[in-house]
PDB file of N, CA and C in Angstrom:
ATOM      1  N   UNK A   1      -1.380  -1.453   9.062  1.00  0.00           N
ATOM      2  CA  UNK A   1       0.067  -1.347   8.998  1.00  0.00           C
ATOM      3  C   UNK A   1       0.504  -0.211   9.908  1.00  0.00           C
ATOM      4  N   UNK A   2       1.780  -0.525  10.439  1.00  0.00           N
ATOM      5  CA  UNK A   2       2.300   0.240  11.826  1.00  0.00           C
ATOM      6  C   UNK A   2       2.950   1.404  10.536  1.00  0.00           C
ATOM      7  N   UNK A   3       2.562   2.863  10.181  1.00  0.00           N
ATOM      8  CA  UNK A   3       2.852   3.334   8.974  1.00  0.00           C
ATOM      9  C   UNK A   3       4.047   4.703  10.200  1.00  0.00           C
ATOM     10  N   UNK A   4       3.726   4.638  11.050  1.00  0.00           N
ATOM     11  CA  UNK A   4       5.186   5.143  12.271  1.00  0.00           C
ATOM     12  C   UNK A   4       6.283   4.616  12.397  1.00  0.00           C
ATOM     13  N   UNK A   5       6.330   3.278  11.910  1.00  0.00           N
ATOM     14  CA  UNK A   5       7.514   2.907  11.981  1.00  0.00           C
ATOM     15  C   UNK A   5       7.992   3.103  10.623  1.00  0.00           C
ATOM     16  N   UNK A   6       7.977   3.010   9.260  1.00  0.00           N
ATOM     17  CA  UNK A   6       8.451   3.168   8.238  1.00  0.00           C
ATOM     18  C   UNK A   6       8.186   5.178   7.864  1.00  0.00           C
ATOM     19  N   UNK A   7       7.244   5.920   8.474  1.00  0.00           N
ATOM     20  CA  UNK A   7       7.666   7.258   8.561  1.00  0.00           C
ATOM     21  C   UNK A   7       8.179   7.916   9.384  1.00  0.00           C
ATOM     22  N   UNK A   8       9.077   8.528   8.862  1.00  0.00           N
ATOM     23  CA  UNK A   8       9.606   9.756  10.147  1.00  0.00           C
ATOM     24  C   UNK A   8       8.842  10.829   9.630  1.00  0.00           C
ATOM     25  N   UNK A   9       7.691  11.322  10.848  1.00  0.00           N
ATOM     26  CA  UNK A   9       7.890  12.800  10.240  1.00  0.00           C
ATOM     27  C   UNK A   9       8.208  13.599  11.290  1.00  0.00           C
ATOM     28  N   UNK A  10       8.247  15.373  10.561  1.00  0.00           N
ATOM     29  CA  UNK A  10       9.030  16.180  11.369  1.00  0.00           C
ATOM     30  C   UNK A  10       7.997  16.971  12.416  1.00  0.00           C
ATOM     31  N   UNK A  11       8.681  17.976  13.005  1.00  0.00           N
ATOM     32  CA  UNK A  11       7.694  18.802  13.629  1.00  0.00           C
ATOM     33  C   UNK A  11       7.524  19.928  12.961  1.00  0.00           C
ATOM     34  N   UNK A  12       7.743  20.006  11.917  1.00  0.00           N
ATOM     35  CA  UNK A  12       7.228  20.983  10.640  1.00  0.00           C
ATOM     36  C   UNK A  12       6.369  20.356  10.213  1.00  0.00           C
ATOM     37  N   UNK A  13       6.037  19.412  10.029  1.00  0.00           N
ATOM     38  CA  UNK A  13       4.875  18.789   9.024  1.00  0.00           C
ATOM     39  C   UNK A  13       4.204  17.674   8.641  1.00  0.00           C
ATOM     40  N   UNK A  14       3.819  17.092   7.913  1.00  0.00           N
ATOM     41  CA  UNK A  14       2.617  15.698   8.254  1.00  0.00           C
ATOM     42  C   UNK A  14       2.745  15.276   7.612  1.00  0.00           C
ATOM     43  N   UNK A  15       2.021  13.720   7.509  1.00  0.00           N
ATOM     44  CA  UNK A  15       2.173  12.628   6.654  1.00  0.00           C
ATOM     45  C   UNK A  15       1.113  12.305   6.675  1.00  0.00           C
ATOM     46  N   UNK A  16       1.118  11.966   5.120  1.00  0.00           N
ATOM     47  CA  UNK A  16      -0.729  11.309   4.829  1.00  0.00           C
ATOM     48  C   UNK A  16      -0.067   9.738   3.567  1.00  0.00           C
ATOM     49  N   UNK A  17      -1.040   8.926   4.119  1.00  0.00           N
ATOM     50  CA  UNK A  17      -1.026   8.050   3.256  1.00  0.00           C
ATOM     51  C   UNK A  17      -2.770   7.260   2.691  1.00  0.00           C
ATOM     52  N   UNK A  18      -2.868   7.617   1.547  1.00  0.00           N
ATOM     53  CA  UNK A  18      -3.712   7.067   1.009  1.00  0.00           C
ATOM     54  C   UNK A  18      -4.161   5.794   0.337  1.00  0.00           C
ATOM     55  N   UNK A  19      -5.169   5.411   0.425  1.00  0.00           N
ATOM     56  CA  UNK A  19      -5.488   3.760   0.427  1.00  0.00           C
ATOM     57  C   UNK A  19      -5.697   4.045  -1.415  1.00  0.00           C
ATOM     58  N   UNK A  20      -5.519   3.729  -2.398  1.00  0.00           N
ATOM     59  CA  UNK A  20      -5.792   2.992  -3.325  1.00  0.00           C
ATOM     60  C   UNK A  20      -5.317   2.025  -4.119  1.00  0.00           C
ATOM     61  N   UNK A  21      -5.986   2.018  -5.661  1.00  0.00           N
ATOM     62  CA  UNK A  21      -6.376   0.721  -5.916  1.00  0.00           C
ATOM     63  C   UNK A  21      -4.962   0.314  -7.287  1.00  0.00           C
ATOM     64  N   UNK A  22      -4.308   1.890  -7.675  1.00  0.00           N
ATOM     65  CA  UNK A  22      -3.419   2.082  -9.010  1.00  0.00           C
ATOM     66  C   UNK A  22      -2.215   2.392  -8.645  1.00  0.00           C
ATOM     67  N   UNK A  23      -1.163   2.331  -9.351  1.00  0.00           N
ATOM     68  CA  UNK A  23      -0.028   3.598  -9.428  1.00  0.00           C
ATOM     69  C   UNK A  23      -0.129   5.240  -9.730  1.00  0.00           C
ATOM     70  N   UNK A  24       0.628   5.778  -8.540  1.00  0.00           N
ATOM     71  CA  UNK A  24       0.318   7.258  -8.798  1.00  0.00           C
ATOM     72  C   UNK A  24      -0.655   7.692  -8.051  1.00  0.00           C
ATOM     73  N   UNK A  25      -0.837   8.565  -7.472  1.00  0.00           N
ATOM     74  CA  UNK A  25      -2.006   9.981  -7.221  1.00  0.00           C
ATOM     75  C   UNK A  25      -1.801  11.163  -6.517  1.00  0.00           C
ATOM     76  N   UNK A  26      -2.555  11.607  -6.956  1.00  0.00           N
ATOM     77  CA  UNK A  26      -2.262  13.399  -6.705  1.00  0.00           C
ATOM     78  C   UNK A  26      -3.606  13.864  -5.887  1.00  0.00           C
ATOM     79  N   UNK A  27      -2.614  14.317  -4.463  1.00  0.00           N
ATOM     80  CA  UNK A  27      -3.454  15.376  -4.301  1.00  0.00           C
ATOM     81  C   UNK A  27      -3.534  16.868  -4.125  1.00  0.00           C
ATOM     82  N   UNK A  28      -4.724  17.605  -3.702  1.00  0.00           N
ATOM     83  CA  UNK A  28      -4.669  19.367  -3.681  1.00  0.00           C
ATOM     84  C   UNK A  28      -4.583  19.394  -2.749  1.00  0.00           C
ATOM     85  N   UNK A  29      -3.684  20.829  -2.739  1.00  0.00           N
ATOM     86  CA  UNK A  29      -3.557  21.440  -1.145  1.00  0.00           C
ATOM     87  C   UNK A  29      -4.920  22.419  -1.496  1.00  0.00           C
ATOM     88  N   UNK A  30      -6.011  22.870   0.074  1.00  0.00           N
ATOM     89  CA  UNK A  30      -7.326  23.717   0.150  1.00  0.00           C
ATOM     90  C   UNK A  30      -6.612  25.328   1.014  1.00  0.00           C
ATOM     91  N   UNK A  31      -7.438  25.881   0.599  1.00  0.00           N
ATOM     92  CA  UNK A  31      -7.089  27.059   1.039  1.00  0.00           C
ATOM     93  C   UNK A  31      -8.052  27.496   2.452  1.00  0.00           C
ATOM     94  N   UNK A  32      -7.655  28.334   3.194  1.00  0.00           N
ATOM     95  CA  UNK A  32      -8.550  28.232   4.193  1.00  0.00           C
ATOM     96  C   UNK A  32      -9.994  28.400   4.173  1.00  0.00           C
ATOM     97  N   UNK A  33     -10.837  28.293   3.445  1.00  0.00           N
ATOM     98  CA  UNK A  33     -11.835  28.160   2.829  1.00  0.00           C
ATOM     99  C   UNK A  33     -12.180  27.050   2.249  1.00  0.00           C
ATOM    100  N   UNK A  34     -11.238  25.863   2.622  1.00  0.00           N
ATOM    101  CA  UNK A  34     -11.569  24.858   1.480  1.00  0.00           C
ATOM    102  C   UNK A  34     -11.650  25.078  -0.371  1.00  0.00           C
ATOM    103  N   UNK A  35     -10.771  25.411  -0.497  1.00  0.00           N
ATOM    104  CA  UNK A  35     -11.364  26.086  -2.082  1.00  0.00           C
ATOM    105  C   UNK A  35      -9.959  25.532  -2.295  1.00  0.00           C
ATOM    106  N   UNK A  36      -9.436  24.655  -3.806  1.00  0.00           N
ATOM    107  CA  UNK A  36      -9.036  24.481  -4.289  1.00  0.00           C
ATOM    108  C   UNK A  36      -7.792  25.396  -4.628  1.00  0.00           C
ATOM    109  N   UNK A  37      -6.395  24.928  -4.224  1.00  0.00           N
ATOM    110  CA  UNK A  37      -5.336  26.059  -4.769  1.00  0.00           C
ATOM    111  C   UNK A  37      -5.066  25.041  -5.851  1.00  0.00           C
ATOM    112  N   UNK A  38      -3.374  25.975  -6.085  1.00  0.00           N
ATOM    113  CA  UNK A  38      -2.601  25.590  -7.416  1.00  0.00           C
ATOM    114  C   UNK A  38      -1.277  24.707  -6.801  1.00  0.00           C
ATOM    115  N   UNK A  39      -1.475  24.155  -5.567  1.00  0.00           N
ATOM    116  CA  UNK A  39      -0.482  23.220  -5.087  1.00  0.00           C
ATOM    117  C   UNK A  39      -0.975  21.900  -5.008  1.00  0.00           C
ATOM    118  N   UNK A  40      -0.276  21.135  -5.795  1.00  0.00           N
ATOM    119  CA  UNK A  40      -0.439  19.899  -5.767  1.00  0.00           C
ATOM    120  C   UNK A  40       0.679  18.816  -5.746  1.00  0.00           C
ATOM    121  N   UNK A  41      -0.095  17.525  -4.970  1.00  0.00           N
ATOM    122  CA  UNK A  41       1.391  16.983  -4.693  1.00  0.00           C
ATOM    123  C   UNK A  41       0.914  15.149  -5.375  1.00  0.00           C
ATOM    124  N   UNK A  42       2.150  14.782  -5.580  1.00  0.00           N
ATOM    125  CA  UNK A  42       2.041  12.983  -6.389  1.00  0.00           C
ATOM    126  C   UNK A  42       2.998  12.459  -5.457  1.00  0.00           C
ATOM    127  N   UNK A  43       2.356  11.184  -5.269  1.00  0.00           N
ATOM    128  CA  UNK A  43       3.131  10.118  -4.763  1.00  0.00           C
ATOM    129  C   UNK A  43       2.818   9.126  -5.315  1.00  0.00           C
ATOM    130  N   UNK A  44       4.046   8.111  -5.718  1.00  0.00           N
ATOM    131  CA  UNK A  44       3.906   6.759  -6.593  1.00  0.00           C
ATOM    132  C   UNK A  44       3.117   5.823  -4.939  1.00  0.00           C
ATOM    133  N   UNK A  45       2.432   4.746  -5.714  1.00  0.00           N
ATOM    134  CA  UNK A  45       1.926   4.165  -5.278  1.00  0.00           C
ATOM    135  C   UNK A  45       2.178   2.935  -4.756  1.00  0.00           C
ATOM    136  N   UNK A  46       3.099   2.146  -3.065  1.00  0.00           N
ATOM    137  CA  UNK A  46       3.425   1.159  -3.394  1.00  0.00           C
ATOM    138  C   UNK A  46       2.806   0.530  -2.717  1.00  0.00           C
ATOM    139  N   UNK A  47       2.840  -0.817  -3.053  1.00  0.00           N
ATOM    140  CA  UNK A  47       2.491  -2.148  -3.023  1.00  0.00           C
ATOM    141  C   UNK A  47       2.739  -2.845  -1.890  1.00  0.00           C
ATOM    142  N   UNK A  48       1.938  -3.732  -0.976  1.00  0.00           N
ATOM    143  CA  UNK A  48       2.343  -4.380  -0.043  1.00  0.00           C
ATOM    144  C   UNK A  48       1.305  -5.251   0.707  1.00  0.00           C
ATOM    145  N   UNK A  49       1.364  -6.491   1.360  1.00  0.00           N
ATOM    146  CA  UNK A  49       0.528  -7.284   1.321  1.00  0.00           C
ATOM    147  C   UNK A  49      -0.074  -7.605   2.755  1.00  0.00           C
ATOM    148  N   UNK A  50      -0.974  -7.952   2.938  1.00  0.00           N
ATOM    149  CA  UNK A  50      -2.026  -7.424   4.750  1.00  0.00           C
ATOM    150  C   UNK A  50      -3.047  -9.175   4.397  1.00  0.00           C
ATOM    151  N   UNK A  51      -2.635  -9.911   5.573  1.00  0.00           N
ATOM    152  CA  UNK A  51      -3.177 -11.111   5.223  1.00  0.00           C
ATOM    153  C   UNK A  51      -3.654 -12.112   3.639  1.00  0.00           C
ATOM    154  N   UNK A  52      -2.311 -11.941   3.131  1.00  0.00           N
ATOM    155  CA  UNK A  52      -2.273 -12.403   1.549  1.00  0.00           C
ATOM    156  C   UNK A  52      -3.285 -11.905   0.821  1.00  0.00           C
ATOM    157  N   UNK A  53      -3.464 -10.751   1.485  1.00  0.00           N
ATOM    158  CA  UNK A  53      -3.989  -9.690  -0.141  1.00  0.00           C
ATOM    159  C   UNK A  53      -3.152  -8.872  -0.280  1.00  0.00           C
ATOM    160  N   UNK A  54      -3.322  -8.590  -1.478  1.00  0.00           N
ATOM    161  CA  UNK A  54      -2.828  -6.899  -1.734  1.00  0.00           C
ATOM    162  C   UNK A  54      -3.320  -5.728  -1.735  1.00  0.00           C
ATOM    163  N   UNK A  55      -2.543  -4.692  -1.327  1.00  0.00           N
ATOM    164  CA  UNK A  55      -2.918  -3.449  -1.040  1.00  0.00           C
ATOM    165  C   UNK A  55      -2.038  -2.727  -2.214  1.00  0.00           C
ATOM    166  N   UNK A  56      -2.639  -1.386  -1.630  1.00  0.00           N
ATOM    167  CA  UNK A  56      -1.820  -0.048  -2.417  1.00  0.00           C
ATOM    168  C   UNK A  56      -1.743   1.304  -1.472  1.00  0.00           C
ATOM    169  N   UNK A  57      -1.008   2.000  -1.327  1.00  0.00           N
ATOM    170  CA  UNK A  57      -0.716   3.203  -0.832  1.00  0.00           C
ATOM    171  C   UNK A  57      -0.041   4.179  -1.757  1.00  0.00           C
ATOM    172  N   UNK A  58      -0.638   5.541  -1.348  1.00  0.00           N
ATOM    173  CA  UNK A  58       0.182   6.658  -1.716  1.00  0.00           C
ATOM    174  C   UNK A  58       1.003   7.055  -0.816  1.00  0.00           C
ATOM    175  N   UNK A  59       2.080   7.467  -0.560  1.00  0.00           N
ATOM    176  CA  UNK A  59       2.722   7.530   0.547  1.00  0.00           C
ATOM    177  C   UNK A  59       3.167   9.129   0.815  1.00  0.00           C
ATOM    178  N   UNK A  60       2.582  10.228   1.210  1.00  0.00           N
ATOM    179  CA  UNK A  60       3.073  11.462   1.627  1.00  0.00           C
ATOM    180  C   UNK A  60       3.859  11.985   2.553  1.00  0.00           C
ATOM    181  N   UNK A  61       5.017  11.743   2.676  1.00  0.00           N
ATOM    182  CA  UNK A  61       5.970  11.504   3.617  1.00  0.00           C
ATOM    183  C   UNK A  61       5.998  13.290   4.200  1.00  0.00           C
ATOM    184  N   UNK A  62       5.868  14.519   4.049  1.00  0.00           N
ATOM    185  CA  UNK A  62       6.515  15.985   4.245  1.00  0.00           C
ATOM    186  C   UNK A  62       5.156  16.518   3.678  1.00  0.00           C
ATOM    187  N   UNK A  63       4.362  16.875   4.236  1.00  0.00           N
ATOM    188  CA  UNK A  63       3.314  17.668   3.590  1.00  0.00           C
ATOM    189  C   UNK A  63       3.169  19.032   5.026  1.00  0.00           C
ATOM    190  N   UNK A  64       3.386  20.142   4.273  1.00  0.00           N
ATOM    191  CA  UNK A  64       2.864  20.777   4.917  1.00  0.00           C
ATOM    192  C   UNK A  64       1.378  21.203   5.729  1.00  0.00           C
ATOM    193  N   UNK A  65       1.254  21.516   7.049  1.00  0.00           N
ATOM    194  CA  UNK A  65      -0.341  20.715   7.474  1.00  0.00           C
ATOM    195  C   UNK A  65      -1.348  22.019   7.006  1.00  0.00           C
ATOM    196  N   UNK A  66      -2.032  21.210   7.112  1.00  0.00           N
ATOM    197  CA  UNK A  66      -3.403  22.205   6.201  1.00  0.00           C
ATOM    198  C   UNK A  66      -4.151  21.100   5.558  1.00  0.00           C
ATOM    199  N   UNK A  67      -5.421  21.341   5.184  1.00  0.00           N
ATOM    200  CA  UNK A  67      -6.374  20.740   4.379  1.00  0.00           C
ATOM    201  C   UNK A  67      -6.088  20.332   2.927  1.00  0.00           C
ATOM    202  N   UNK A  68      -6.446  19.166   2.663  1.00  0.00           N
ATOM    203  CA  UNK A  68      -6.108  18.393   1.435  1.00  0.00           C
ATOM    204  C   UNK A  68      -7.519  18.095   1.057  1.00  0.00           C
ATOM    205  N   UNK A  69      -7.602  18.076  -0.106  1.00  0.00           N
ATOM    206  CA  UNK A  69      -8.665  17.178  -1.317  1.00  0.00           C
ATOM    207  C   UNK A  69      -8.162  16.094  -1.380  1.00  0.00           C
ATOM    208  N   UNK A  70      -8.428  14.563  -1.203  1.00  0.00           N
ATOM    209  CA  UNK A  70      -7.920  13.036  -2.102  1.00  0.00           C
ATOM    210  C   UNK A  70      -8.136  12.706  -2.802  1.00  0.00           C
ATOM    211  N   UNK A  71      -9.758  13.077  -3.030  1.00  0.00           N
ATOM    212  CA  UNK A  71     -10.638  12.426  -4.228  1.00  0.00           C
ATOM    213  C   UNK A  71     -11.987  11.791  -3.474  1.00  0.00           C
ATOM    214  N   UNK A  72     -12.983  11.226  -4.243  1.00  0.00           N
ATOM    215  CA  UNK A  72     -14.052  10.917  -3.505  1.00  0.00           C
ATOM    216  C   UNK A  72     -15.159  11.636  -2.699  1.00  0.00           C
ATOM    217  N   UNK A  73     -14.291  12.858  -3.352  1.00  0.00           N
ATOM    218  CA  UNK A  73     -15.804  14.167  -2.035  1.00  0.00           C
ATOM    219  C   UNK A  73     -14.884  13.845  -1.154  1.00  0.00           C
ATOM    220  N   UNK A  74     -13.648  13.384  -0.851  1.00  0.00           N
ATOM    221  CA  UNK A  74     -13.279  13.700   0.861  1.00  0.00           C
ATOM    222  C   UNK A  74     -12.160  14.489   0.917  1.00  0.00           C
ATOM    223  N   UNK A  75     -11.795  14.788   1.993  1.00  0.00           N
ATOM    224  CA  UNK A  75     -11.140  16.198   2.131  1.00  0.00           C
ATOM    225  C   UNK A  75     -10.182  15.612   3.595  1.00  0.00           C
ATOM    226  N   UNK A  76      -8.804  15.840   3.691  1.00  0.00           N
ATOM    227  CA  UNK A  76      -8.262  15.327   5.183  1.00  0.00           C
ATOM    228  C   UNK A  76      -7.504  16.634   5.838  1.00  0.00           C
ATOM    229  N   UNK A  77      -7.049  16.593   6.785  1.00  0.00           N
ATOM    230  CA  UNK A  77      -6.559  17.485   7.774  1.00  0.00           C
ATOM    231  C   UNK A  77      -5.275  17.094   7.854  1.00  0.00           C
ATOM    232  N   UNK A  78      -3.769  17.635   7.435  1.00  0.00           N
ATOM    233  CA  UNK A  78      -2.898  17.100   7.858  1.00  0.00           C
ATOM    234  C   UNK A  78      -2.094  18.182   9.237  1.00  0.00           C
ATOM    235  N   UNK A  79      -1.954  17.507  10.510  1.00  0.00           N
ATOM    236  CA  UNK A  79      -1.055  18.062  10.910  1.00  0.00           C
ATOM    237  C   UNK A  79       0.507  17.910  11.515  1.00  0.00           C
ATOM    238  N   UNK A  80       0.749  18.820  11.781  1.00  0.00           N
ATOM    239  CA  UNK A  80       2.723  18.716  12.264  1.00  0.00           C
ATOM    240  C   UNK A  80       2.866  17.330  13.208  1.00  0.00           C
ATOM    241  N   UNK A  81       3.549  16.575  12.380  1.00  0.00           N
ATOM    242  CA  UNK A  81       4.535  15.132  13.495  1.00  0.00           C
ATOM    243  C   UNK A  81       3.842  14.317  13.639  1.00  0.00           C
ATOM    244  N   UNK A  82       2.381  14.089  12.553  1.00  0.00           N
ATOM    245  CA  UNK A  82       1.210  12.981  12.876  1.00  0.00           C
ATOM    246  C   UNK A  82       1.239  12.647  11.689  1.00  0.00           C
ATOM    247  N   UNK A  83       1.104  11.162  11.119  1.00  0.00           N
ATOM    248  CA  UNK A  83       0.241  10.619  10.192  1.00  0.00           C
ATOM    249  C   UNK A  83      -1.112  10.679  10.114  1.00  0.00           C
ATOM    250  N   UNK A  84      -1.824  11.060   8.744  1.00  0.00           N
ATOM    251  CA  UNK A  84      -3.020  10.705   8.715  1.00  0.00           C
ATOM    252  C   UNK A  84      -3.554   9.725   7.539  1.00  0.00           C
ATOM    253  N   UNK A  85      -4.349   9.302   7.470  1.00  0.00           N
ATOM    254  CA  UNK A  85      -4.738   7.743   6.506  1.00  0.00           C
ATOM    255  C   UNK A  85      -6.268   7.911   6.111  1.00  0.00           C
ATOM    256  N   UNK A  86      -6.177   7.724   4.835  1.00  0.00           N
ATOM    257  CA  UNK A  86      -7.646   8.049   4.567  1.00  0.00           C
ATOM    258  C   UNK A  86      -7.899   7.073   3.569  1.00  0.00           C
ATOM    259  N   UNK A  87      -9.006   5.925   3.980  1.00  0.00           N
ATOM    260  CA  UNK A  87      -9.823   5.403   2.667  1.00  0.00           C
ATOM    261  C   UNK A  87     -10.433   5.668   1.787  1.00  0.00           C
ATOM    262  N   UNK A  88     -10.907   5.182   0.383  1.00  0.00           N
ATOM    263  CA  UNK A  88     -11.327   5.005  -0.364  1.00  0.00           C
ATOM    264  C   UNK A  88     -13.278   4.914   0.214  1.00  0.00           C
TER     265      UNK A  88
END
């Protein structure tokens, strides 16, 4: 999915959208160390269909860039005026 055309982001900050399988998820913002802070962010999860299946996304429209936790042991990089997309 062309995920540039349905986001604007700014030149302050980034967009992440995550592949899963539910409604809802949260992720951590990492500290420069990778180490777990106390910022965390939720995005509802929507729905939308890619050769008559269905999918799911979290959609992080304004994230400030810096290192994120998703889940899974993986960890993403967001930076200023770019989407980033991370699977499952």
């Amino acid at each position: 999915m062309m995920w540039a055309q349905i986001i604007k982001v700014s030149p302050q900050y980034g967009a992440l959208v995550v592949y899963y399988h539910s409604a809802g998820y949260t992720i951590t913002a990492l500290d420069e160390k990778d180490n777990f802070t106390d910022r965390r962010y939720y995005a509802d999860t929507k729905e939308y269909e890619i050769q008559g299946r269905k999918k799911y996304a979290a959609i992080f429209p304004a994230l400030p860039p810096g290192n994120y936790y998703v889940g899974w042991g993986k960890t993403v990089t967001v930076f200023p005026n770019m989407i980033a997309e991370v699977f499952p």
